[in-house]
N, C-alpha and C. Protein backbone atom coordinates (compact mmCIF):
# COMPACT_ATOMS: atom_id res chain seq x y z
N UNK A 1 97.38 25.90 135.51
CA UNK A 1 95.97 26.20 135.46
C UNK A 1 95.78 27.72 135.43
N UNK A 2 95.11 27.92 134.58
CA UNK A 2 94.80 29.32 134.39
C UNK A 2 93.49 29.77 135.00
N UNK A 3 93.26 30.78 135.47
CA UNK A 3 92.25 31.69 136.82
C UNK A 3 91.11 32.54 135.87
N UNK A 4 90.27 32.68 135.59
CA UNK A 4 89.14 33.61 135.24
C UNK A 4 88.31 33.98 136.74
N UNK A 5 88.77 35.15 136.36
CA UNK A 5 87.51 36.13 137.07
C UNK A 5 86.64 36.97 136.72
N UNK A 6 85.24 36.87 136.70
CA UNK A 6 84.54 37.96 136.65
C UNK A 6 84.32 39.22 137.14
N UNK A 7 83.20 39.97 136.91
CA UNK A 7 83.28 41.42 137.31
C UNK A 7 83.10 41.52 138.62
N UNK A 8 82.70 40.50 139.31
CA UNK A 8 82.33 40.45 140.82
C UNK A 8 83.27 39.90 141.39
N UNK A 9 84.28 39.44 140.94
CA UNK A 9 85.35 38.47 141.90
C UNK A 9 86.45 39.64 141.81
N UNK A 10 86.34 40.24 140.52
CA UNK A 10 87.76 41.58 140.45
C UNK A 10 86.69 42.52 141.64
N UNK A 11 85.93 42.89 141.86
CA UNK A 11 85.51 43.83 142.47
C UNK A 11 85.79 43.49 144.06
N UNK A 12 85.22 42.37 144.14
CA UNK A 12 86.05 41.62 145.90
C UNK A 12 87.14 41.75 145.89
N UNK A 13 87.91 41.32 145.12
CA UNK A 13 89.30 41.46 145.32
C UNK A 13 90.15 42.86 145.61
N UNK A 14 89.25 43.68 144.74
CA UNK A 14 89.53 45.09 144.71
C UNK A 14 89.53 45.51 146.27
N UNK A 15 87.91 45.36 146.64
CA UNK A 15 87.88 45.72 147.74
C UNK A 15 88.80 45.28 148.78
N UNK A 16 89.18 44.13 148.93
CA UNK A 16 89.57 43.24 150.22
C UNK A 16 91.31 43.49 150.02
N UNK A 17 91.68 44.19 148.88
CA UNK A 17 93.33 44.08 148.66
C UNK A 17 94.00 45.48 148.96
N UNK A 18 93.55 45.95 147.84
CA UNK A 18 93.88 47.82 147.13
C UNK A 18 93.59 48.41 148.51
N UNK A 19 95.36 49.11 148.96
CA UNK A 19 95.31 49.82 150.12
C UNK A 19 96.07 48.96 151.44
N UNK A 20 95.51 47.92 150.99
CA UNK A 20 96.44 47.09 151.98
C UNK A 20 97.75 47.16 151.91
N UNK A 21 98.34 46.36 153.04
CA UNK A 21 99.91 46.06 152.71
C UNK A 21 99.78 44.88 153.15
N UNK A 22 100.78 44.09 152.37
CA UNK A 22 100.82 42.33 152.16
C UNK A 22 101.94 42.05 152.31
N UNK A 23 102.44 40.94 153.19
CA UNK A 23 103.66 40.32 153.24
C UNK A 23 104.07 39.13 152.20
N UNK A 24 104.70 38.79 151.47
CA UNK A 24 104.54 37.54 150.61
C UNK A 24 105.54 36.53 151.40
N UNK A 25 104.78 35.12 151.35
CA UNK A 25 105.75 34.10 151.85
C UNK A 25 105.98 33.43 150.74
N UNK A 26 105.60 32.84 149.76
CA UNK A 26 106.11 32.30 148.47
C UNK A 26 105.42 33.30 147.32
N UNK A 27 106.38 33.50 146.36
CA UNK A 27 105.85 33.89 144.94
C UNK A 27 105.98 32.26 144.19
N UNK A 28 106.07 31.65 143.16
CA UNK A 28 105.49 30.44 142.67
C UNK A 28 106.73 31.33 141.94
N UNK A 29 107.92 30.38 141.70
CA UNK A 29 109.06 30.66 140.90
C UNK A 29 109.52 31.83 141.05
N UNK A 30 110.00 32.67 141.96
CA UNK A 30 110.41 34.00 142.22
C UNK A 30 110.65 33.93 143.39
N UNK A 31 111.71 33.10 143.94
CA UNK A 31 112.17 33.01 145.36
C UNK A 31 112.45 34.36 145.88
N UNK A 32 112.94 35.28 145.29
CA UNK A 32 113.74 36.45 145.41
C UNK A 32 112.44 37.35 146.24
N UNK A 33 111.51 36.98 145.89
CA UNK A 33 110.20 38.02 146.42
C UNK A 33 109.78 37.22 147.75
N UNK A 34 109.90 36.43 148.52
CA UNK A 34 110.10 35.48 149.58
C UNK A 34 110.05 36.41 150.90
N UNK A 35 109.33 37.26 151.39
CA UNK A 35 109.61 37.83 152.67
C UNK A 35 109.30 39.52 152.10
N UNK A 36 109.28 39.73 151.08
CA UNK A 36 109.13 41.11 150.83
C UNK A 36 108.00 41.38 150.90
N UNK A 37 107.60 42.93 151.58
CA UNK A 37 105.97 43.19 151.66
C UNK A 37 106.05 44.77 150.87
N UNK A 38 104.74 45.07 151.12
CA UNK A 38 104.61 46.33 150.31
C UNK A 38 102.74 47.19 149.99
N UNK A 39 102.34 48.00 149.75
CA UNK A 39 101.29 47.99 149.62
C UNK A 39 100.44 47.68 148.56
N UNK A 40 99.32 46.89 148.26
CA UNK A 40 98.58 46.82 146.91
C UNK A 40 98.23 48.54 146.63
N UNK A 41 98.62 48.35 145.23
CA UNK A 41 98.02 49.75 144.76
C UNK A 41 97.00 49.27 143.59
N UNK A 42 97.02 48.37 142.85
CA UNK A 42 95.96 47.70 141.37
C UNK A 42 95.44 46.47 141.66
N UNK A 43 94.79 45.72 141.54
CA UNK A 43 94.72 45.14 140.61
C UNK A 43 93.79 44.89 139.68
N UNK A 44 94.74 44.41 138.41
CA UNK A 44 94.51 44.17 137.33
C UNK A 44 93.39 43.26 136.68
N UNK A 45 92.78 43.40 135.65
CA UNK A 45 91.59 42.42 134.65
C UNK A 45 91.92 40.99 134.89
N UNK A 46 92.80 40.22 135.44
CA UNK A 46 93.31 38.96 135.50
C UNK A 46 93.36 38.79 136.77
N UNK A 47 93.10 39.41 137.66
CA UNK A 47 93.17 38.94 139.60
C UNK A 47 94.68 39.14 139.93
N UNK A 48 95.38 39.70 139.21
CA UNK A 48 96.67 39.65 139.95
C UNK A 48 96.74 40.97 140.48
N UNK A 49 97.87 41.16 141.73
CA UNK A 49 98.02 42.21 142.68
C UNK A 49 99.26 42.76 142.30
N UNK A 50 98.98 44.61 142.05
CA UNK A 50 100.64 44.90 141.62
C UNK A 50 100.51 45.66 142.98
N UNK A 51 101.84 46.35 142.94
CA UNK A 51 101.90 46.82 144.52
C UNK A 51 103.56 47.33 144.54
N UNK A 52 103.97 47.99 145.72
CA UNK A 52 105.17 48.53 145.68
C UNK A 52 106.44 47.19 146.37
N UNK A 53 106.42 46.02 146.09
CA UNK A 53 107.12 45.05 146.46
C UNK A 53 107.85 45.14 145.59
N UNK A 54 107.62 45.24 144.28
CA UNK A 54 108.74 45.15 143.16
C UNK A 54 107.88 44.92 141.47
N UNK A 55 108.64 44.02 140.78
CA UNK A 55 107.85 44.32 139.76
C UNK A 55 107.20 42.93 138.88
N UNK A 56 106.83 41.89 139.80
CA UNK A 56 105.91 40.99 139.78
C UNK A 56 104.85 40.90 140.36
N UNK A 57 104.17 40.39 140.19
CA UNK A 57 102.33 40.58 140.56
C UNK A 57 102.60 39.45 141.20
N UNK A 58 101.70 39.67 142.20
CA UNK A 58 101.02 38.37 143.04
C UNK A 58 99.89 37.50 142.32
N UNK A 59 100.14 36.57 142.07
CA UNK A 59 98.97 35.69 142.12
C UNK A 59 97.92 34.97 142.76
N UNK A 60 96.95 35.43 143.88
CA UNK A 60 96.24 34.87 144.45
C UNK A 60 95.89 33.34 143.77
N UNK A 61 95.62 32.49 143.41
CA UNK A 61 95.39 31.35 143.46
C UNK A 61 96.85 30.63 143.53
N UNK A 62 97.54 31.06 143.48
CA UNK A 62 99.37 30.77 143.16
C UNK A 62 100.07 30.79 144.31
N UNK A 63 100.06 31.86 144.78
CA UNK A 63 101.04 32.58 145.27
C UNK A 63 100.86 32.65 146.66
N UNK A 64 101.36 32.60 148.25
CA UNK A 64 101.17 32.52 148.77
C UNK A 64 101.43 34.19 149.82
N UNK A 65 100.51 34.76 150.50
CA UNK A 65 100.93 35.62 150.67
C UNK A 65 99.80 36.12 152.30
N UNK A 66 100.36 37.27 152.66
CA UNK A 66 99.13 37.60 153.80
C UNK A 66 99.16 39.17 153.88
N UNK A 67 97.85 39.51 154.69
CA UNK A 67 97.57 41.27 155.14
C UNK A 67 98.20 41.24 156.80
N UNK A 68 99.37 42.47 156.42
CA UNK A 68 99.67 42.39 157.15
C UNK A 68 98.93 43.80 158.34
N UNK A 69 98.65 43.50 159.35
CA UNK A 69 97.75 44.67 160.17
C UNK A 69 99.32 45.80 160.69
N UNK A 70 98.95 47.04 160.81
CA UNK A 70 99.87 48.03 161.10
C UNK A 70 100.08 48.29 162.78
């Protein structure tokens, strides 16, 4: 299933992500990213989260993940 977001759902997301740091517990086919965290620095026109974890995006409707507090 594929995700559309509008200009108001990228803008929440923006807000509530970018800056954070996120722990991931599942990536959806990318076991390897399983425990790795890192900070959101984008995201992108499609709702996905890039960030310094590595070099797959998170998928919020997908992907399972959390903010982690410092």
């Amino acid at each position: 299933m594929e995700y559309h977001y509008d200009e108001e759902n990228l803008k929440n997301l923006r807000q509530t992500y970018v800056g954070k740091k996120v722990v991931i517990i599942n990536m959806e086919g990318e076991p390897q990213y399983r425990a790795k965290s890192g900070i959101v620095k984008s995201v992108d026109d499609i709702g996905q989260l890039h960030g310094s974890w590595g070099g797959c995006a998170i998928q919020p409707e997908r992907d399972d993940f959390e903010i982690v507090e410092d």
